[in-house]
PDB file of N, CA and C in Angstrom:
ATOM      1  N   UNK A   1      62.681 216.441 197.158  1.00  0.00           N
ATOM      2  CA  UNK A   1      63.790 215.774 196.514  1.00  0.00           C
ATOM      3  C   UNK A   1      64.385 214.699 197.421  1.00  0.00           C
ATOM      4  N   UNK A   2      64.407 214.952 198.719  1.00  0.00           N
ATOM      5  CA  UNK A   2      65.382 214.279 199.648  1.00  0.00           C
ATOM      6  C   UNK A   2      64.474 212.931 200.033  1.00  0.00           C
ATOM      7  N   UNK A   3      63.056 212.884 199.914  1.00  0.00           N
ATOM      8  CA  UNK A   3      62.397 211.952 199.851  1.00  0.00           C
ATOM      9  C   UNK A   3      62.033 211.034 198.506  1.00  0.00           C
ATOM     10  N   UNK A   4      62.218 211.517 197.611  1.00  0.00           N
ATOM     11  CA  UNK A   4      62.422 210.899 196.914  1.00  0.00           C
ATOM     12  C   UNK A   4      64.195 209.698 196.062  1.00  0.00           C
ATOM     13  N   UNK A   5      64.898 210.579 197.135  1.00  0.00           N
ATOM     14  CA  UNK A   5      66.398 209.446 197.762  1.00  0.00           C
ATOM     15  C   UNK A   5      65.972 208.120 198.270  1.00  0.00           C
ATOM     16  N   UNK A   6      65.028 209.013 199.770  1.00  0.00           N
ATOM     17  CA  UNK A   6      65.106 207.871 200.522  1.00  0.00           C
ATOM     18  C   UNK A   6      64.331 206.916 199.688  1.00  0.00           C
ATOM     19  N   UNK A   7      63.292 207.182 199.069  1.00  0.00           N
ATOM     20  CA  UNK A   7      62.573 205.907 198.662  1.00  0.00           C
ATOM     21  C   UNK A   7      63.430 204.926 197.544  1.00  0.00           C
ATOM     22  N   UNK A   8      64.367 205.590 196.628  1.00  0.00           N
ATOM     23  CA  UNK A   8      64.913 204.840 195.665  1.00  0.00           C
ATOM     24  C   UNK A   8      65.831 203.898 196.434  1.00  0.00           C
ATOM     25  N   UNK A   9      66.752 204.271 197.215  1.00  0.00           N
ATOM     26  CA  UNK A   9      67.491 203.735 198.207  1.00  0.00           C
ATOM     27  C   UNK A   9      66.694 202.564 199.163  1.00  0.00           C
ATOM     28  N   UNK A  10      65.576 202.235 199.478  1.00  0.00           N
ATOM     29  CA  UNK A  10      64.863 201.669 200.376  1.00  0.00           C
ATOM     30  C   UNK A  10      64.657 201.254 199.528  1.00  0.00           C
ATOM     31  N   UNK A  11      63.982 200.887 198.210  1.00  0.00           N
ATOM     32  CA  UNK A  11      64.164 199.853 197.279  1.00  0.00           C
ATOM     33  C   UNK A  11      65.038 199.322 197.462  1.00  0.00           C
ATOM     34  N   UNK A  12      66.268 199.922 196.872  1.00  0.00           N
ATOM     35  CA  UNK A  12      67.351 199.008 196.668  1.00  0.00           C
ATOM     36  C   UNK A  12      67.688 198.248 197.584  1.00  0.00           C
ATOM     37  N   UNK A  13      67.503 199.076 198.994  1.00  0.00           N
ATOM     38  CA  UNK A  13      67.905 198.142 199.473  1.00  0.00           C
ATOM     39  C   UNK A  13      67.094 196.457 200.182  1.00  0.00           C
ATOM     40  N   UNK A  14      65.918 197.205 199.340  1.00  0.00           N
ATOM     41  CA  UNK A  14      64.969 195.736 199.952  1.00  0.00           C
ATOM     42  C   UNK A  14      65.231 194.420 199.085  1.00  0.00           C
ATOM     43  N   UNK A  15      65.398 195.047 197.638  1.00  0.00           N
ATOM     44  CA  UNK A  15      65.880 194.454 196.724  1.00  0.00           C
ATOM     45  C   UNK A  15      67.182 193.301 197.335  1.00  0.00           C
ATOM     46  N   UNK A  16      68.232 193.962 197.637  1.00  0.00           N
ATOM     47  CA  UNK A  16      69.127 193.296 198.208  1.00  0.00           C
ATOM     48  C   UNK A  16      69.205 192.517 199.312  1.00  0.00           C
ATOM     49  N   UNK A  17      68.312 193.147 200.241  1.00  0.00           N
ATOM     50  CA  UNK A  17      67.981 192.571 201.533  1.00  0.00           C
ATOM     51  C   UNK A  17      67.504 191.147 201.231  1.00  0.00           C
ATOM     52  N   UNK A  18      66.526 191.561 200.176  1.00  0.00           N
ATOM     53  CA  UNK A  18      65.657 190.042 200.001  1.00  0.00           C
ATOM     54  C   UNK A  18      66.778 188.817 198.848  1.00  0.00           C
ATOM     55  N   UNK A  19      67.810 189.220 197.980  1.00  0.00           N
ATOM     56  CA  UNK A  19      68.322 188.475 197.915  1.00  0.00           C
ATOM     57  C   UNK A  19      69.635 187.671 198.946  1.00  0.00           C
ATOM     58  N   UNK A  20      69.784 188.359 199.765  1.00  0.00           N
ATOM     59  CA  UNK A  20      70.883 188.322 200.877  1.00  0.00           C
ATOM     60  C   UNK A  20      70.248 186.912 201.205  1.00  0.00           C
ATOM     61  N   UNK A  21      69.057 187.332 201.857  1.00  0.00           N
ATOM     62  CA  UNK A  21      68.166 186.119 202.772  1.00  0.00           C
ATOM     63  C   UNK A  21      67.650 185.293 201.777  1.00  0.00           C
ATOM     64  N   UNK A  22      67.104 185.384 200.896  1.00  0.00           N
ATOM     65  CA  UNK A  22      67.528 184.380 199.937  1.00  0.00           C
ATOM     66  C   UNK A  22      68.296 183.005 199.274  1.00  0.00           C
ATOM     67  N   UNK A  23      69.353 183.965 199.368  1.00  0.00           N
ATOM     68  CA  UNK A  23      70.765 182.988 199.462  1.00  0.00           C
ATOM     69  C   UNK A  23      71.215 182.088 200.551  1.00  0.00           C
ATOM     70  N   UNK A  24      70.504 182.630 201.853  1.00  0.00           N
ATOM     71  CA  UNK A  24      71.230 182.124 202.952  1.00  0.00           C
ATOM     72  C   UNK A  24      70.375 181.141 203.335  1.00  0.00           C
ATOM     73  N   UNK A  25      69.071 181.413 202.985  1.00  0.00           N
ATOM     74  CA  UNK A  25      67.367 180.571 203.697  1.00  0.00           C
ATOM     75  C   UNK A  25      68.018 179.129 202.999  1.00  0.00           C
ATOM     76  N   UNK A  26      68.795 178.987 201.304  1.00  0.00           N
ATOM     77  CA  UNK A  26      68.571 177.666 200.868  1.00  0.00           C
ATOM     78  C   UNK A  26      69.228 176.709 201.058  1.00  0.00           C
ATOM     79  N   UNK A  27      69.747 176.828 202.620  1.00  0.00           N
ATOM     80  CA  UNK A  27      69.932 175.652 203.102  1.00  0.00           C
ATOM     81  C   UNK A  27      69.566 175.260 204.055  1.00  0.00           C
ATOM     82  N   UNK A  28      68.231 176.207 204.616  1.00  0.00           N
ATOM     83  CA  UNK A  28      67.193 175.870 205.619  1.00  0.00           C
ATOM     84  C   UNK A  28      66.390 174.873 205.019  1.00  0.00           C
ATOM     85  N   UNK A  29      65.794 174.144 204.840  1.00  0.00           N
ATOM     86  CA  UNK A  29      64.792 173.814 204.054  1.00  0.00           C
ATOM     87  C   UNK A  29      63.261 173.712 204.826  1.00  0.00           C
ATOM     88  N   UNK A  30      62.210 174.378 203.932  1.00  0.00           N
ATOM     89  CA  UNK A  30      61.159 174.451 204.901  1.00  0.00           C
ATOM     90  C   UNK A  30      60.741 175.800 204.677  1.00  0.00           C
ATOM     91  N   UNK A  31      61.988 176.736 204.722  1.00  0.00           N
ATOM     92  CA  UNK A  31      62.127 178.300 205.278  1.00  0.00           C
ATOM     93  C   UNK A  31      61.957 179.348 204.241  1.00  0.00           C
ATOM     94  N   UNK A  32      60.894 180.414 204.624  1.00  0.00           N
ATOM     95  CA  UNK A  32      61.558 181.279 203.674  1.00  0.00           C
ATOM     96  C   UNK A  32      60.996 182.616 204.042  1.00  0.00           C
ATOM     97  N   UNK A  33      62.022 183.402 203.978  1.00  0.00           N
ATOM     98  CA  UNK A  33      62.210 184.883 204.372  1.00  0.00           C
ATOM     99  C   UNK A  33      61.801 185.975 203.120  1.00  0.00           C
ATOM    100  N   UNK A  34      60.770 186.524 203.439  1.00  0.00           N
ATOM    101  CA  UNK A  34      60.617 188.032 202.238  1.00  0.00           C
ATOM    102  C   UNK A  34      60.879 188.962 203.001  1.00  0.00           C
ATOM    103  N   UNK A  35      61.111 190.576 202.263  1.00  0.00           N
ATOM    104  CA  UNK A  35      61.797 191.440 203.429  1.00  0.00           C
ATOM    105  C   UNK A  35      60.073 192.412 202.246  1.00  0.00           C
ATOM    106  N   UNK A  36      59.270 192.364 203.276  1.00  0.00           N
ATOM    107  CA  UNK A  36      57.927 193.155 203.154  1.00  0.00           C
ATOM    108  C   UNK A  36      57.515 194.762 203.056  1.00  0.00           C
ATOM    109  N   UNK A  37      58.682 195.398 203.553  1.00  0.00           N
ATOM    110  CA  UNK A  37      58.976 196.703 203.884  1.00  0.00           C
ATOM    111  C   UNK A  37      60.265 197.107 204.391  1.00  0.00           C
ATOM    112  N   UNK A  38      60.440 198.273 203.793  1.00  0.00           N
ATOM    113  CA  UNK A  38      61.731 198.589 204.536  1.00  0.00           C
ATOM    114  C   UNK A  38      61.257 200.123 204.388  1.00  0.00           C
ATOM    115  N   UNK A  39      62.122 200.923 205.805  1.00  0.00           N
ATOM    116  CA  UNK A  39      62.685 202.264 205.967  1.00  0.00           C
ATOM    117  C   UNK A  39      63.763 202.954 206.155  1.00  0.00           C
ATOM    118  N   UNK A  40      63.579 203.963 205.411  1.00  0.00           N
ATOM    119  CA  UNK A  40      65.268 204.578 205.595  1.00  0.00           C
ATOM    120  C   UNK A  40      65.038 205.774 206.202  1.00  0.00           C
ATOM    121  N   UNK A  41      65.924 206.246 207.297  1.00  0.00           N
ATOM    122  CA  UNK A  41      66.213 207.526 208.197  1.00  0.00           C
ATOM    123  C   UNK A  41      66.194 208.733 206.556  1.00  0.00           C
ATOM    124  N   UNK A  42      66.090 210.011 207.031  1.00  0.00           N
ATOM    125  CA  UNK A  42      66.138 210.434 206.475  1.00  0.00           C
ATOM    126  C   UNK A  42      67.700 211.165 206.051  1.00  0.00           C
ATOM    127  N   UNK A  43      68.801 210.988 207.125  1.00  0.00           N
ATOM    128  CA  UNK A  43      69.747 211.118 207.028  1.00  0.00           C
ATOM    129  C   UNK A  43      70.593 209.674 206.181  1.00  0.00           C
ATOM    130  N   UNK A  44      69.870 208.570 205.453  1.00  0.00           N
ATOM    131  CA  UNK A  44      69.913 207.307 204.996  1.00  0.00           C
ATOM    132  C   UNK A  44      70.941 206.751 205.847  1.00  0.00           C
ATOM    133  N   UNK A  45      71.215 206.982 207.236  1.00  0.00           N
ATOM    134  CA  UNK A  45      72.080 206.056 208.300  1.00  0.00           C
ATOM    135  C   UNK A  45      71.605 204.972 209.073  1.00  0.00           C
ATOM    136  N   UNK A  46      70.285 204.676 208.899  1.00  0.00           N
ATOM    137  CA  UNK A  46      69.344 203.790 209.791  1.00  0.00           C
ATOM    138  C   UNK A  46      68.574 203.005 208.877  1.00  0.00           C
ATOM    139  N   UNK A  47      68.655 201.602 208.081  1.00  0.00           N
ATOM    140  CA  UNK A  47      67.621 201.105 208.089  1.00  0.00           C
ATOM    141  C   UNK A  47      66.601 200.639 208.514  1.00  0.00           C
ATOM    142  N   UNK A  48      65.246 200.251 208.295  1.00  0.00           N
ATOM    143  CA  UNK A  48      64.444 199.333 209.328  1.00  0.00           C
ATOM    144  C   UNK A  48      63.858 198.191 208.045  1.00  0.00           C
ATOM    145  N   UNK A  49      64.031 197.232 208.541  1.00  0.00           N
ATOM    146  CA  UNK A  49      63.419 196.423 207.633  1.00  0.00           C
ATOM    147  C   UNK A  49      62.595 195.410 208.064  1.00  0.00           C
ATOM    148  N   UNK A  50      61.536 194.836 207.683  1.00  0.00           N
ATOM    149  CA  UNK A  50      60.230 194.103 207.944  1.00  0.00           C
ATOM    150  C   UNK A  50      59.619 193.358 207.559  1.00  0.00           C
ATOM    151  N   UNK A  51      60.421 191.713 207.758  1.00  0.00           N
ATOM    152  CA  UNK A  51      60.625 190.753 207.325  1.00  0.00           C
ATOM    153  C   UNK A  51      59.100 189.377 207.678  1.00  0.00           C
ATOM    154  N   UNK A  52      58.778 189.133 206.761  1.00  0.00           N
ATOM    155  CA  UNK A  52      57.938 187.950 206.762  1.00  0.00           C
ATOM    156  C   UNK A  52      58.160 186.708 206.833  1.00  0.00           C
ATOM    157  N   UNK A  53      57.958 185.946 207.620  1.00  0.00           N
ATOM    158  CA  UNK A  53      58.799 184.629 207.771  1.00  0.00           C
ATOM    159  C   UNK A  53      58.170 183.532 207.807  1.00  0.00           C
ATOM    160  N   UNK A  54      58.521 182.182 206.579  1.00  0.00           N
ATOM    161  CA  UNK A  54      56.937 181.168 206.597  1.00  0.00           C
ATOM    162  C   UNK A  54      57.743 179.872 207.204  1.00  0.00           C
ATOM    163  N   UNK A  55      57.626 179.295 207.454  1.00  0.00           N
ATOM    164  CA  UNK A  55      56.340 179.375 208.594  1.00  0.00           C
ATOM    165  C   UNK A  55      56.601 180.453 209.985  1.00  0.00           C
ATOM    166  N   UNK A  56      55.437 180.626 210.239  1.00  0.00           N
ATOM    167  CA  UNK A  56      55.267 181.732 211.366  1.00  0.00           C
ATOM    168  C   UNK A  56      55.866 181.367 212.726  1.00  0.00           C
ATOM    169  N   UNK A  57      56.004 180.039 212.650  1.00  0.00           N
ATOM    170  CA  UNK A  57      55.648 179.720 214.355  1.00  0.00           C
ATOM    171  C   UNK A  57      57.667 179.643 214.698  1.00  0.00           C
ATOM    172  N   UNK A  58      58.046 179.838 213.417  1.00  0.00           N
ATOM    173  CA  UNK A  58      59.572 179.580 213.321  1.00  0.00           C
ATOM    174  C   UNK A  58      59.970 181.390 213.674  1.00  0.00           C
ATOM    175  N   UNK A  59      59.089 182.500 213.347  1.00  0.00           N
ATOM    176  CA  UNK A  59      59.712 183.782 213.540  1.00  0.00           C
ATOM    177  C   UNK A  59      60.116 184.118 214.390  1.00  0.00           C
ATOM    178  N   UNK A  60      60.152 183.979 215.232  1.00  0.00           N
ATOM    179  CA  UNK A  60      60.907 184.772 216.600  1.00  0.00           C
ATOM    180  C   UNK A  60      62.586 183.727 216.430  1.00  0.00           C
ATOM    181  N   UNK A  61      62.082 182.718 216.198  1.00  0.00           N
ATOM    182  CA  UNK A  61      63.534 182.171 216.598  1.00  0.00           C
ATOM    183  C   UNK A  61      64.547 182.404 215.123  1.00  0.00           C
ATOM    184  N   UNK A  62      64.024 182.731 213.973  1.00  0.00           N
ATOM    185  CA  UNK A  62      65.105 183.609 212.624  1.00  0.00           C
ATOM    186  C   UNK A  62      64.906 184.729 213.054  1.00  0.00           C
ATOM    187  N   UNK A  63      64.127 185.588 213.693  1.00  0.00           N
ATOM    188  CA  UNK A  63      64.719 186.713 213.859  1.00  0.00           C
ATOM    189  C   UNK A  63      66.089 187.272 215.039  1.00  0.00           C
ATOM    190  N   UNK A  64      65.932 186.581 215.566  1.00  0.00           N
ATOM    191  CA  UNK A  64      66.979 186.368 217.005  1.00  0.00           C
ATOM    192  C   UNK A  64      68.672 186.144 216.158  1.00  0.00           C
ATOM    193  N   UNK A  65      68.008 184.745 215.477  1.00  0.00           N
ATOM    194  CA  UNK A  65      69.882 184.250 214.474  1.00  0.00           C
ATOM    195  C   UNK A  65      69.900 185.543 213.874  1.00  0.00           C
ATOM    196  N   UNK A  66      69.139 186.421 213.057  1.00  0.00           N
ATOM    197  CA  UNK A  66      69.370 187.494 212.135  1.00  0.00           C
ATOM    198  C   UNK A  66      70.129 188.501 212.630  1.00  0.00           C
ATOM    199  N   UNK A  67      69.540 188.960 213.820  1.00  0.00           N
ATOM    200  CA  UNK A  67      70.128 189.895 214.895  1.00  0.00           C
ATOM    201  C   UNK A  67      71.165 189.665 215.470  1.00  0.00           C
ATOM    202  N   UNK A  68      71.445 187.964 215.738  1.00  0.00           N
ATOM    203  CA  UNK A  68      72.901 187.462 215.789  1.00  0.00           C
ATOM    204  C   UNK A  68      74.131 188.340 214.584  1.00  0.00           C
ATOM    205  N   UNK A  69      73.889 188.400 213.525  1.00  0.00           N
ATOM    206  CA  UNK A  69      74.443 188.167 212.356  1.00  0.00           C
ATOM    207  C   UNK A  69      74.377 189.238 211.675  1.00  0.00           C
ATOM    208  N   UNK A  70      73.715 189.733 212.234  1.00  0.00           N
ATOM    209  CA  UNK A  70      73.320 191.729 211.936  1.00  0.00           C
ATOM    210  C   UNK A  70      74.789 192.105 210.748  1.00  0.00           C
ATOM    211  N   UNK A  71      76.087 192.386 211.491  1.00  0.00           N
ATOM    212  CA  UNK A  71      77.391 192.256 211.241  1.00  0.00           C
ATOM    213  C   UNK A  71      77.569 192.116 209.599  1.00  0.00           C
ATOM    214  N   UNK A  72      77.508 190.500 209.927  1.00  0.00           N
ATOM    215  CA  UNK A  72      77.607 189.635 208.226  1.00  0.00           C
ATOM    216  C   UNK A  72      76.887 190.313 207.344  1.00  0.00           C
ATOM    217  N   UNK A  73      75.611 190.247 208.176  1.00  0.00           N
ATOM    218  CA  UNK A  73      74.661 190.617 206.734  1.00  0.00           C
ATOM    219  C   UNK A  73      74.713 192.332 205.993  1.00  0.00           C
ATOM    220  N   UNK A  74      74.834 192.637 207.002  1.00  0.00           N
ATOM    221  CA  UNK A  74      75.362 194.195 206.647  1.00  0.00           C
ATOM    222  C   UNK A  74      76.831 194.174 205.770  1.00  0.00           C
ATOM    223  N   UNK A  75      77.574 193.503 206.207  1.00  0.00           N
ATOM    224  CA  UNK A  75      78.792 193.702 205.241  1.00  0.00           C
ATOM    225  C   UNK A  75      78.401 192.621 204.222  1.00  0.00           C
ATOM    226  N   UNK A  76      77.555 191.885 203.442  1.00  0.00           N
ATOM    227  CA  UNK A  76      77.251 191.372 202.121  1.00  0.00           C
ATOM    228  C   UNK A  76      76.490 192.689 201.190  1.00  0.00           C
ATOM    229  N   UNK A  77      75.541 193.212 202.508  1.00  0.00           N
ATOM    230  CA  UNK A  77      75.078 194.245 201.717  1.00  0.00           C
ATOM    231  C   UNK A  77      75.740 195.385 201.435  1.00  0.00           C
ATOM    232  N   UNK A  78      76.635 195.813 202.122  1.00  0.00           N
ATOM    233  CA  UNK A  78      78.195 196.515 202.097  1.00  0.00           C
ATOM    234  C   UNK A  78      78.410 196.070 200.546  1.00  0.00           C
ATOM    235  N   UNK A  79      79.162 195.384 200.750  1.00  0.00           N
ATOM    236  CA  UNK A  79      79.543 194.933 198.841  1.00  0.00           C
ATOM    237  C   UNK A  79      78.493 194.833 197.803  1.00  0.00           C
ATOM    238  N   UNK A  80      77.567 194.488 197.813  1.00  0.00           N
ATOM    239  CA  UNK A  80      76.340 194.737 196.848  1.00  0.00           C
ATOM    240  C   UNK A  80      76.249 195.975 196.687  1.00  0.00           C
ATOM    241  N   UNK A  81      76.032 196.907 197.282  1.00  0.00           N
ATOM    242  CA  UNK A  81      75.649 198.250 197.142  1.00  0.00           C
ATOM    243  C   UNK A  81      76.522 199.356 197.375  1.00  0.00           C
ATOM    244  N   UNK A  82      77.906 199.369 197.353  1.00  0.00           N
ATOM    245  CA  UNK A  82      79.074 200.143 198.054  1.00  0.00           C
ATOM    246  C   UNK A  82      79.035 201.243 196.721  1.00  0.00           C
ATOM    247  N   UNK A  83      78.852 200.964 195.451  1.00  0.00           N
ATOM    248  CA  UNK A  83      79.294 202.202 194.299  1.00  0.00           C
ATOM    249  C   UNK A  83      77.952 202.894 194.526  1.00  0.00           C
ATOM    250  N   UNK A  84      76.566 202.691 195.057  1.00  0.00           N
ATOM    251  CA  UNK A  84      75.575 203.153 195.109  1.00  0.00           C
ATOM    252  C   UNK A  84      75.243 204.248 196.336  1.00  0.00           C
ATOM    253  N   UNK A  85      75.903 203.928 197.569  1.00  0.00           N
ATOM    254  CA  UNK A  85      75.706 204.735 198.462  1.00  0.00           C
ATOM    255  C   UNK A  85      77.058 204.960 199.180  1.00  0.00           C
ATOM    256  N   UNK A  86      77.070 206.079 199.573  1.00  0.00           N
ATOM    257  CA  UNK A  86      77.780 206.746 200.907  1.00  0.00           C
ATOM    258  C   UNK A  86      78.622 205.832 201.882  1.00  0.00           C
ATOM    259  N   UNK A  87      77.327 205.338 202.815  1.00  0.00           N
ATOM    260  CA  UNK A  87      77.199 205.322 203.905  1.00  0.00           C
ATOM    261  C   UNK A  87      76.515 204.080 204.184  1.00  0.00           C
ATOM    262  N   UNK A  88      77.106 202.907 204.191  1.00  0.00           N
ATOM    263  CA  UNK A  88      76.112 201.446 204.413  1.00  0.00           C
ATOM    264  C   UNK A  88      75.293 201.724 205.984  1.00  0.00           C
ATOM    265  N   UNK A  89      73.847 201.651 205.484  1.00  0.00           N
ATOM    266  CA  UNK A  89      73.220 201.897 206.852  1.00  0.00           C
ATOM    267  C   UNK A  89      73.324 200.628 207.840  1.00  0.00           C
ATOM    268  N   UNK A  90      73.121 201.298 209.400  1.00  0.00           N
ATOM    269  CA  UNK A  90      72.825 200.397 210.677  1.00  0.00           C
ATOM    270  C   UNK A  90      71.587 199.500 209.759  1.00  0.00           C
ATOM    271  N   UNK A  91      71.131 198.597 210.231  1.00  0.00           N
ATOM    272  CA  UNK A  91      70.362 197.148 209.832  1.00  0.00           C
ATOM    273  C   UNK A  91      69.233 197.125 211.254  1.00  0.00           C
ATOM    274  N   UNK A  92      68.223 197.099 211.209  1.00  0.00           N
ATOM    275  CA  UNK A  92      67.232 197.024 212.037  1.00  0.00           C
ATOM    276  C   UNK A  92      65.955 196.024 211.607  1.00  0.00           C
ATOM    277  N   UNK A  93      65.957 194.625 212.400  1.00  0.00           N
ATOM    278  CA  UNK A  93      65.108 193.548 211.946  1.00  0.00           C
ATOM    279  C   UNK A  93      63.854 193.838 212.724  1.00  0.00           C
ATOM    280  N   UNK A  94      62.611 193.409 211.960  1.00  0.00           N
ATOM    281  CA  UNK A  94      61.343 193.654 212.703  1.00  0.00           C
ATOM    282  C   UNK A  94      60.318 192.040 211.884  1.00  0.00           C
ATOM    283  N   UNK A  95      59.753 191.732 212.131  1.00  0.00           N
ATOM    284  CA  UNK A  95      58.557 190.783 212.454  1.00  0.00           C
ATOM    285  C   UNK A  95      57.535 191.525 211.632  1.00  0.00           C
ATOM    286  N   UNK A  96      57.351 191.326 210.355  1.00  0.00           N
ATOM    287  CA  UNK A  96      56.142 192.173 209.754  1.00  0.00           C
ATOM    288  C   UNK A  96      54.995 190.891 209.748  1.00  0.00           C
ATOM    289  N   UNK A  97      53.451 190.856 210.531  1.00  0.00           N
ATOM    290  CA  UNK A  97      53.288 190.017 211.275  1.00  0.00           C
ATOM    291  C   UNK A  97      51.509 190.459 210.685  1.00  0.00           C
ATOM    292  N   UNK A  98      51.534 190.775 209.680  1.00  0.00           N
ATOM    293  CA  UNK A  98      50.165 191.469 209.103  1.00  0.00           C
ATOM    294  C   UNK A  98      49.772 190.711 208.327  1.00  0.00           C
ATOM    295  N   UNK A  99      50.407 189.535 207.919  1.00  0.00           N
ATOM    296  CA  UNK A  99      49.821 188.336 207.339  1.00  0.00           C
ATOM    297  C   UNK A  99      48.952 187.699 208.229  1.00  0.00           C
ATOM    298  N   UNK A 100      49.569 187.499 209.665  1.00  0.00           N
ATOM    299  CA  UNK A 100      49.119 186.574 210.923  1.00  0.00           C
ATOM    300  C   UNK A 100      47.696 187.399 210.735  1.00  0.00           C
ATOM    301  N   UNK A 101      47.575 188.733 211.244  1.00  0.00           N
ATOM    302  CA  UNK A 101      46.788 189.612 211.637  1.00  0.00           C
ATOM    303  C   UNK A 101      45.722 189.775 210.802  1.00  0.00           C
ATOM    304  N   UNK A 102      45.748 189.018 209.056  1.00  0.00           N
ATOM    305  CA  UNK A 102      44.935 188.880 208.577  1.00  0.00           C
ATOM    306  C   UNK A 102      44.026 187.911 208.502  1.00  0.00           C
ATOM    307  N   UNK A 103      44.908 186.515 208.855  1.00  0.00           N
ATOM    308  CA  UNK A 103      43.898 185.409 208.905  1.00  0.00           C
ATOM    309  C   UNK A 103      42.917 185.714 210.019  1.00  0.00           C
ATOM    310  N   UNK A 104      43.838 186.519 210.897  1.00  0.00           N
ATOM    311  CA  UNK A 104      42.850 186.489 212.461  1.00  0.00           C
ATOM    312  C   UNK A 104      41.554 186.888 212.293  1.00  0.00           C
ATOM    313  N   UNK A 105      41.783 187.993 211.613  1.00  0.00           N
ATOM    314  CA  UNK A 105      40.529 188.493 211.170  1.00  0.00           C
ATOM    315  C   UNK A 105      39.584 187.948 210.103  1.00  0.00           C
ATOM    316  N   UNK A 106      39.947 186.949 209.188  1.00  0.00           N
ATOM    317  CA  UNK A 106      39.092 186.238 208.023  1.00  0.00           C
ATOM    318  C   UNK A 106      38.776 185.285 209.346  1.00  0.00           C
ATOM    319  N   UNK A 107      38.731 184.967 210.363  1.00  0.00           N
ATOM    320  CA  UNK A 107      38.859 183.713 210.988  1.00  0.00           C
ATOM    321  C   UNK A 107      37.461 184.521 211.764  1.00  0.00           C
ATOM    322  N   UNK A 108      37.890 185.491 212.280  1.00  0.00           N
ATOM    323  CA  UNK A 108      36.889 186.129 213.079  1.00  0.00           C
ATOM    324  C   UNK A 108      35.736 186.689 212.340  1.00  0.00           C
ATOM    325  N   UNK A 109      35.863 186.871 211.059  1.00  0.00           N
ATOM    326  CA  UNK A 109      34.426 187.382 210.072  1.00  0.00           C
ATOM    327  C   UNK A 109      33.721 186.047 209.816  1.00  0.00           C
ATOM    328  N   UNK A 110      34.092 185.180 209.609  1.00  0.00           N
ATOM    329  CA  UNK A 110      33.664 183.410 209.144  1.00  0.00           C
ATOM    330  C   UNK A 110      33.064 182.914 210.235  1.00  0.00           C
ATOM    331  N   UNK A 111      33.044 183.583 211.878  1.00  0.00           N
ATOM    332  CA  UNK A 111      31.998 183.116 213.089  1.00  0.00           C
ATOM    333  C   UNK A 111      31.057 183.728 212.718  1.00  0.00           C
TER     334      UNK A 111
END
């Protein structure tokens, strides 16, 4: 039962995650953020989420501002989701980087 929380909840909140960044990318221009995965603690106090970022060579430096901003973005998602849960989880950004990891490898089957 308790896993089947976390997963509805880790939707939602990817759902939200990805419109958060969304909203904020469109005045980057160039940029754009999908949130690829997410995890929730099983106590739902910890997110992790696992963000794809195009262009690539720009990721390290949006993930750094994100982690800046951790704060903000957690309290937008605070109000999006406050009648739905408890407990707005901690926010944990990661580099989901398995796109890169695929060309590498179409690159390396094509020698």
């Amino acid at each position: 039962m308790q896993e089947t929380r976390q997963n509805r909840i880790a939707r939602l909140l990817q759902k939200e995650l990805a419109e958060i960044f969304q909203s904020q990318t469109r005045m980057m221009h160039g940029v754009m953020i999908s949130v690829t995965r997410v995890k929730i603690s099983p106590d739902l106090s910890i997110c992790t989420a696992y963000l794809s970022v195009f262009p690539s060579e720009r990721g390290e430096e949006i993930l750094t501002n994100i982690n800046k901003n951790e704060k903000s973005v957690r309290y937008e998602l605070g109000k999006r989701i406050r009648n739905q849960v408890r407990i707005i989880p901690e926010l944990r950004f990661f580099i989901d980087d398995s796109l890169d990891y695929i060309e590498r490898i179409d690159e390396l089957l094509k020698k």
